[in-house]
Protein backbone atom coordinates (compact mmCIF):
# COMPACT_ATOMS: atom_id res chain seq x y z
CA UNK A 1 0.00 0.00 0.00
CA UNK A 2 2.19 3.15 -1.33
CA UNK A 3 1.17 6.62 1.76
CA UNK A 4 1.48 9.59 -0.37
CA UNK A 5 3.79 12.29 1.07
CA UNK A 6 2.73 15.43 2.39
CA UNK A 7 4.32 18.78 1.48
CA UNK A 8 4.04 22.19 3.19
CA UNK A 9 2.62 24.61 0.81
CA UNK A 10 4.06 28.37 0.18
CA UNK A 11 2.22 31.58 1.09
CA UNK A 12 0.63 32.34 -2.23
CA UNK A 13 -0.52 29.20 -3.07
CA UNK A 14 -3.11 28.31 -1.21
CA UNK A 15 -6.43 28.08 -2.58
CA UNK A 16 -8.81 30.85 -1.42
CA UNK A 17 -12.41 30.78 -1.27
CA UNK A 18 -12.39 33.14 -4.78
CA UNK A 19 -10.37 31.29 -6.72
CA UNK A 20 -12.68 27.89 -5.88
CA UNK A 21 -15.58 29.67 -6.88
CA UNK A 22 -13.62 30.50 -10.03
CA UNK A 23 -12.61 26.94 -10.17
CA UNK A 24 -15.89 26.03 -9.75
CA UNK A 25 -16.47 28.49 -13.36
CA UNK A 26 -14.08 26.25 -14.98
CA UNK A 27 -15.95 23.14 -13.96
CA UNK A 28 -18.37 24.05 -17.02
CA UNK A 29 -15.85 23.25 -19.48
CA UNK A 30 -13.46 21.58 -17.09
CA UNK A 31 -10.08 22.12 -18.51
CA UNK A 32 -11.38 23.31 -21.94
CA UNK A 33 -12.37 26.37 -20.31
CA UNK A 34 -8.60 26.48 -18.45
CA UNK A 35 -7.55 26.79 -22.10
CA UNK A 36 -8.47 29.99 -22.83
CA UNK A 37 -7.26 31.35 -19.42
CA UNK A 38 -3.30 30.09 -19.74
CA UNK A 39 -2.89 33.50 -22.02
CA UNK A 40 0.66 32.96 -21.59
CA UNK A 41 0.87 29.94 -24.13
CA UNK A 42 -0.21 32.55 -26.85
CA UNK A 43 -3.52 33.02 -28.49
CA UNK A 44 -2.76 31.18 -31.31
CA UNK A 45 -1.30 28.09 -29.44
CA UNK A 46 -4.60 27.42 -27.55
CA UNK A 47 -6.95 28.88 -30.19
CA UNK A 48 -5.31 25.71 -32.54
CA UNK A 49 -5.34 23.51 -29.86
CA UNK A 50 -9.01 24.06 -28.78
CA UNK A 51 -9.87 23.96 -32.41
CA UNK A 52 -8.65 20.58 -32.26
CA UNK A 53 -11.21 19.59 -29.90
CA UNK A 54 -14.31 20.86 -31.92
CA UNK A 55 -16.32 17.83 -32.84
CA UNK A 56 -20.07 19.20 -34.38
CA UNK A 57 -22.99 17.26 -33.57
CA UNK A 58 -25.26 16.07 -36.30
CA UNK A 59 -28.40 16.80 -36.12
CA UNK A 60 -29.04 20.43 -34.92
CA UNK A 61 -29.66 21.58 -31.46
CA UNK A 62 -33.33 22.33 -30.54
CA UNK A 63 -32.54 25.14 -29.30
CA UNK A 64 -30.29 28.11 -29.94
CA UNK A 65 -28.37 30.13 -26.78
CA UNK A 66 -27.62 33.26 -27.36
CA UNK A 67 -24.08 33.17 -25.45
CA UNK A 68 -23.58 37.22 -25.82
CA UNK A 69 -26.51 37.80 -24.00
CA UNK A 70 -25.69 35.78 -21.63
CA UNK A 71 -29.20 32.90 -22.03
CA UNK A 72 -28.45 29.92 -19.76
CA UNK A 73 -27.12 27.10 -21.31
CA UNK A 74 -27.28 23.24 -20.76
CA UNK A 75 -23.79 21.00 -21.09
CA UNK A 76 -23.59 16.94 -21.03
CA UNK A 77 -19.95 16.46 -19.22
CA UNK A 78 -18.68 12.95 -19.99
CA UNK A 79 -15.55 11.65 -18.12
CA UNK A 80 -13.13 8.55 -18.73
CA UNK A 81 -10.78 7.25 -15.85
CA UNK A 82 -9.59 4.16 -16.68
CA UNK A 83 -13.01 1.94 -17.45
CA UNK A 84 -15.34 4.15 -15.57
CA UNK A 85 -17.19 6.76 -16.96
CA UNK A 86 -19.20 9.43 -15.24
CA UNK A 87 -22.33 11.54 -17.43
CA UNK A 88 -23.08 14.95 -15.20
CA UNK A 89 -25.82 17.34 -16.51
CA UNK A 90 -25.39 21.00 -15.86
CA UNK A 91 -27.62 23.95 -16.55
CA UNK A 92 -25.84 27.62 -16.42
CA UNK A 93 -27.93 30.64 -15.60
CA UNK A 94 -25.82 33.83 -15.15
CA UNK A 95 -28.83 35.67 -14.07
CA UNK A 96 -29.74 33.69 -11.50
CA UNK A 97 -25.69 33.18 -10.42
CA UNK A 98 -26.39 30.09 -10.08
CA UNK A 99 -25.33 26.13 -11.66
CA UNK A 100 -27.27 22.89 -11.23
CA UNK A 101 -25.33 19.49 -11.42
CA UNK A 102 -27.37 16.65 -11.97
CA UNK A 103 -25.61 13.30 -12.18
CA UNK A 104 -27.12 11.39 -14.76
CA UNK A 105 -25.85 7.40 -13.23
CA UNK A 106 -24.79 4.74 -16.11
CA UNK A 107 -27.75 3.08 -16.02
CA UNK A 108 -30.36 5.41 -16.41
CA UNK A 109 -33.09 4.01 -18.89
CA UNK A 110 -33.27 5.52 -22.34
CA UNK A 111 -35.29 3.91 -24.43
CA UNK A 112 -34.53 0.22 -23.99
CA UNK A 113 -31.29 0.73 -23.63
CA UNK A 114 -28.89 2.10 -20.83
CA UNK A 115 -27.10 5.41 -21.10
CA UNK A 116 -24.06 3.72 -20.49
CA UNK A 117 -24.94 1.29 -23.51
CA UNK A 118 -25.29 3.98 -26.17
CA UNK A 119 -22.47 6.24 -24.95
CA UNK A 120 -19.72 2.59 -25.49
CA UNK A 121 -21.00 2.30 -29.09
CA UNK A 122 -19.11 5.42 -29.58
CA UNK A 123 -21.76 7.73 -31.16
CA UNK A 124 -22.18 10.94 -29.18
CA UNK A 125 -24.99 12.12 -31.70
CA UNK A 126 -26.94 9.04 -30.77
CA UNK A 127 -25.87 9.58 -26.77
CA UNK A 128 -27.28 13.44 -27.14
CA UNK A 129 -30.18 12.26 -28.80
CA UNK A 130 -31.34 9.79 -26.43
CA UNK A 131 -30.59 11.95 -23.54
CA UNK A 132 -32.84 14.73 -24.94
CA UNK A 133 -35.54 12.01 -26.42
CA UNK A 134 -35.72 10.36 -23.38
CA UNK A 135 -34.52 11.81 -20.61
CA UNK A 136 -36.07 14.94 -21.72
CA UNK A 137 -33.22 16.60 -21.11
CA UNK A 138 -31.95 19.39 -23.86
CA UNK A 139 -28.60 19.33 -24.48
CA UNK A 140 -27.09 22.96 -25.99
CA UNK A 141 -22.95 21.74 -25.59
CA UNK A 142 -21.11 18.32 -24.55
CA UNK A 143 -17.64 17.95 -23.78
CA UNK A 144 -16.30 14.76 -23.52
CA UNK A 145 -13.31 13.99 -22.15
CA UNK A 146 -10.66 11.26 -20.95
CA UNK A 147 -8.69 11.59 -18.20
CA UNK A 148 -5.58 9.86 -19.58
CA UNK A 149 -4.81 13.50 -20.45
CA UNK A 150 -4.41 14.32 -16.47
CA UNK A 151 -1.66 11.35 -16.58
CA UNK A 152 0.16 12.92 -19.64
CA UNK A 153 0.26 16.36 -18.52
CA UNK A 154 1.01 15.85 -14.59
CA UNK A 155 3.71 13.68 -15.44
CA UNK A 156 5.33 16.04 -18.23
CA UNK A 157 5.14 18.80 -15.10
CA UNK A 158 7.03 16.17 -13.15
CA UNK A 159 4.44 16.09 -10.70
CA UNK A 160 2.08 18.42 -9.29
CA UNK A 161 0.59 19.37 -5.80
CA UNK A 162 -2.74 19.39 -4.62
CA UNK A 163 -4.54 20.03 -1.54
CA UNK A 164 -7.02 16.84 -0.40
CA UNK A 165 -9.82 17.92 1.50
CA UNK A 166 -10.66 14.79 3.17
CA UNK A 167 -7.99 11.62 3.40
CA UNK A 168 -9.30 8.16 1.59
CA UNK A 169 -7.85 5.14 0.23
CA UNK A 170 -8.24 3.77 -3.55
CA UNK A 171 -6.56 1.17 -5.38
CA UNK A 172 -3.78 0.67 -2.73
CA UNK A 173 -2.87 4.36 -2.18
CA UNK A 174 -3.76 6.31 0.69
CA UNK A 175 -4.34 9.72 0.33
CA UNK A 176 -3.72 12.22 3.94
CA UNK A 177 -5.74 15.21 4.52
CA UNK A 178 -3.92 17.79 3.34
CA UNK A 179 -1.44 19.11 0.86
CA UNK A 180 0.11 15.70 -1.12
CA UNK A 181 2.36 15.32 -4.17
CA UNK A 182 1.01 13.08 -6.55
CA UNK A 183 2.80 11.69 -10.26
CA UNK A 184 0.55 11.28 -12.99
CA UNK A 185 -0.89 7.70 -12.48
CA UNK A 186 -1.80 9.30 -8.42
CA UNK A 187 -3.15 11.38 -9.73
CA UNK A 188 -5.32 9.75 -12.14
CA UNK A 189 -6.00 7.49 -9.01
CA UNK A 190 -6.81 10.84 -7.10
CA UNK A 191 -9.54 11.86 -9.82
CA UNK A 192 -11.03 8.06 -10.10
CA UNK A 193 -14.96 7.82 -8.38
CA UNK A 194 -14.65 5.12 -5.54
CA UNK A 195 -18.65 4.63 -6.24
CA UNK A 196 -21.93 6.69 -8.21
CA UNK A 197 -22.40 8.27 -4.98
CA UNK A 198 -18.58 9.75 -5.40
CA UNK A 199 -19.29 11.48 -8.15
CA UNK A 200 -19.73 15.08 -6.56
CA UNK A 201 -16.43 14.78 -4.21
CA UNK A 202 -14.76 13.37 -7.50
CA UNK A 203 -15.67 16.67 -9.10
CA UNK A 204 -14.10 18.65 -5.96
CA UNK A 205 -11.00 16.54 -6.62
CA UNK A 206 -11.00 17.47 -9.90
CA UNK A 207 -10.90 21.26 -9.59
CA UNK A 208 -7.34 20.68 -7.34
CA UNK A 209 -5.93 19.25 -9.93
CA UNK A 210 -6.95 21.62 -13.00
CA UNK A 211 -5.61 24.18 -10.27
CA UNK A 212 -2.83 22.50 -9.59
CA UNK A 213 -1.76 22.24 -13.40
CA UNK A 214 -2.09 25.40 -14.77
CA UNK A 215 -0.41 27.07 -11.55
CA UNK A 216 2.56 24.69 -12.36
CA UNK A 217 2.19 25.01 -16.41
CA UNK A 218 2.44 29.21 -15.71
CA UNK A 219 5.98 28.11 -14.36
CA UNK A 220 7.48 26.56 -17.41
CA UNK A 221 9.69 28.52 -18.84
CA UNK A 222 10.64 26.88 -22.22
CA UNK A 223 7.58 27.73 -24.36
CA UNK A 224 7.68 24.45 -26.84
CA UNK A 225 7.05 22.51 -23.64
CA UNK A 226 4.38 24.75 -22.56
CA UNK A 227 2.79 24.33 -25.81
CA UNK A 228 3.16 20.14 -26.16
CA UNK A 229 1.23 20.55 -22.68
CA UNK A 230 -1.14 22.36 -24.33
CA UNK A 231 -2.12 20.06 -27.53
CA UNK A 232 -1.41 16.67 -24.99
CA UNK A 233 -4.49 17.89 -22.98
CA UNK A 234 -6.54 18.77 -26.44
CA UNK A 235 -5.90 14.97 -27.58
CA UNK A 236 -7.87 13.78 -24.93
CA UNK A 237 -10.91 16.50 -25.13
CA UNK A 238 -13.88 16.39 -27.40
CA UNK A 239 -16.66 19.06 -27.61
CA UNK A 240 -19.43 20.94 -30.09
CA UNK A 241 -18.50 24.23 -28.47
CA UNK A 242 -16.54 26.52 -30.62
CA UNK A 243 -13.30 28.37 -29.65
CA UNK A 244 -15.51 31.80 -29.65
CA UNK A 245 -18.38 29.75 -27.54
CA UNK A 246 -15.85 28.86 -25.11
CA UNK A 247 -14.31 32.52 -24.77
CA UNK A 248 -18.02 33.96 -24.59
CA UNK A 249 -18.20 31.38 -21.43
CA UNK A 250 -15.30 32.05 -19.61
CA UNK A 251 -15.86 36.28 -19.84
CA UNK A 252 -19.94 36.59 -19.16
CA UNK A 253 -20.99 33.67 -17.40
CA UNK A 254 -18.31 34.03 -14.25
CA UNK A 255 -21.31 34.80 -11.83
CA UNK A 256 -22.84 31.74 -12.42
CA UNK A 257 -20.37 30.04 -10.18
CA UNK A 258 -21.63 31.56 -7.28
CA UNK A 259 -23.88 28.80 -6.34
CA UNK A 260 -23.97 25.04 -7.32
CA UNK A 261 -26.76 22.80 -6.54
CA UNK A 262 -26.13 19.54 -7.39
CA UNK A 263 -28.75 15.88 -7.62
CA UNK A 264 -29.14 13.01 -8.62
CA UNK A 265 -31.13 11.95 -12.10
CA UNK A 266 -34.13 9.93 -10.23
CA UNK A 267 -34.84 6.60 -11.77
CA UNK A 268 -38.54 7.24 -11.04
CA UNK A 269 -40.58 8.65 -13.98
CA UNK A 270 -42.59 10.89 -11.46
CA UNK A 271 -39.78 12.11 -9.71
CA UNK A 272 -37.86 12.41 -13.40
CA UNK A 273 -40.58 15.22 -14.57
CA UNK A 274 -40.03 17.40 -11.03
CA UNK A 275 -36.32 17.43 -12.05
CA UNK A 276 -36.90 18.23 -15.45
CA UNK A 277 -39.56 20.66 -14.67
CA UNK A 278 -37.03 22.70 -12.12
CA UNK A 279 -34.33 22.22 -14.68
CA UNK A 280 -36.08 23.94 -17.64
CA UNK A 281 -37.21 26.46 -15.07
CA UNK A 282 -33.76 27.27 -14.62
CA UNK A 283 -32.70 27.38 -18.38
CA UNK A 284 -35.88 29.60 -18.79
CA UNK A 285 -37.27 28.01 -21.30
CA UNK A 286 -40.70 26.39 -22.15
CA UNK A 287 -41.33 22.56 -21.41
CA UNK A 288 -40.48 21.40 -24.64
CA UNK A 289 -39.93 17.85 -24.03
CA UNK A 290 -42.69 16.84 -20.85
């Protein structure tokens, strides 16, 4: 069983309550988002590199946000660690400041099939499709993304540090409360959901480490390293949102991050339409799908 280390951590970088709440922003895109915000890699460099995520859906969205004006939006997050994969549902409403998570488990029914079925076929058009057909849930963005990339990048950093709210053991390593060191397969280990129930504690986890990464990435100083960082995390990311949607994002919707609610997708039709209902609520628009 392999005890991470712990490490004192510097004045300066600690995480303050801002700068979770902004973490919390970059949630919404994860580290897609994070892109746009490492200015020092050069426009260019992560405009190229985000473009190289950009993966259009086919059949049209059934609705249209206008992202200038700030309309909520809806995004499908889909994350790969290892052979796990996690579907959260989030609705963004910069008026309101506010962002609902709604973990949408595996198994939830769509159609005859599970959500976990459709998504392993490979097909994300068919995945968004179902979701919205079935789960009546509409879907404006997705962004999927495998967590291989964390492995690649924290290891090509030569490690990064991260501050673990809570101390747990997974797959033979035990994590302390506190600030650790991890390499890039602990830290893939750090990120992995020990159950379905995990999934919003994974998502705290997660925000550490996208911290943790770009605060070490702002230290390289050779910039072809920087940018190999760069593309390495773009191989693993896959998304309908645009380079402009994503900018739009990151500059109006920041006070949307002052409050996250997060749930659970009920299995229960009954107690499916009250979630739906509140969630179109939220994204102001009418009840297309009930």
């Amino acid at each position: 069983m392999a005890i991470l280390r712990t490490t004192s951590i510097e004045k300066g970088e600690t995480m303050s309550s801002k700068a979770k709440k902004e973490w919390i922003g970059g949630l919404v895109l994860f580290l897609l988002v994070s892109f746009v915000s490492i200015t020092f890699a050069g426009y260019h460099t992560v405009k190229a590199a985000v473009d190289q995520t950009y993966v259009p859906l086919e059949h049209g969205n059934k609705t249209h946000v206008n992202l200038k004006k700030g309309q909520p939006f809806s995004l499908l997050l889909i994350q790969e660690n290892h052979q796990n994969t996690s579907f959260v549902y989030m609705t963004v409403n910069k008026q309101h400041e506010s962002i609902k998570m709604t973990h949408l488990p595996g198994a939830t029914q769509l159609g005859n099939e599970t959500l976990r079925t459709i998504y392993h076929r490979g097909n994300m058009n068919a995945v968004v499709k179902n979701v919205e057909t079935y789960a009546k849930l509409p879907v404006d963005y997705y962004v999927k993304m495998d967590q291989q990339s964390v492995v690649d990048a924290v290891n090509k950093l030569g490690g990064i540090i991260v501050t673990n709210k809570r101390a747990f053991e997974h797959s033979n390593i035990v994590f302390p409360k506190g600030s650790i060191r991890l390499n890039g397969k602990e830290a893939l280990v750090f990120l992995k959901e020990r159950n379905e129930q995990d999934i919003f504690t994974a998502h705290e986890r997660q925000l550490s480490v996208a911290k943790a990464i770009f605060s070490q990435a702002a230290t390289i100083p050779n910039v072809a390293k920087l940018h190999s960082l760069v593309f390495t995390l773009a191989d693993h990311i896959e998304t309908n949102a645009t380079f402009n949607d994503i900018k739009r994002i990151q500059k109006t919707y920041k006070p949307a991050v002052s409050h996250v609610d997060k749930q659970q997708f009920p299995q229960n039709e009954w107690n499916q339409k009250q979630v739906t209902t509140r969630l179109y609520k939220h994204l102001e628009r009418k009840e297309l799908f009930l």
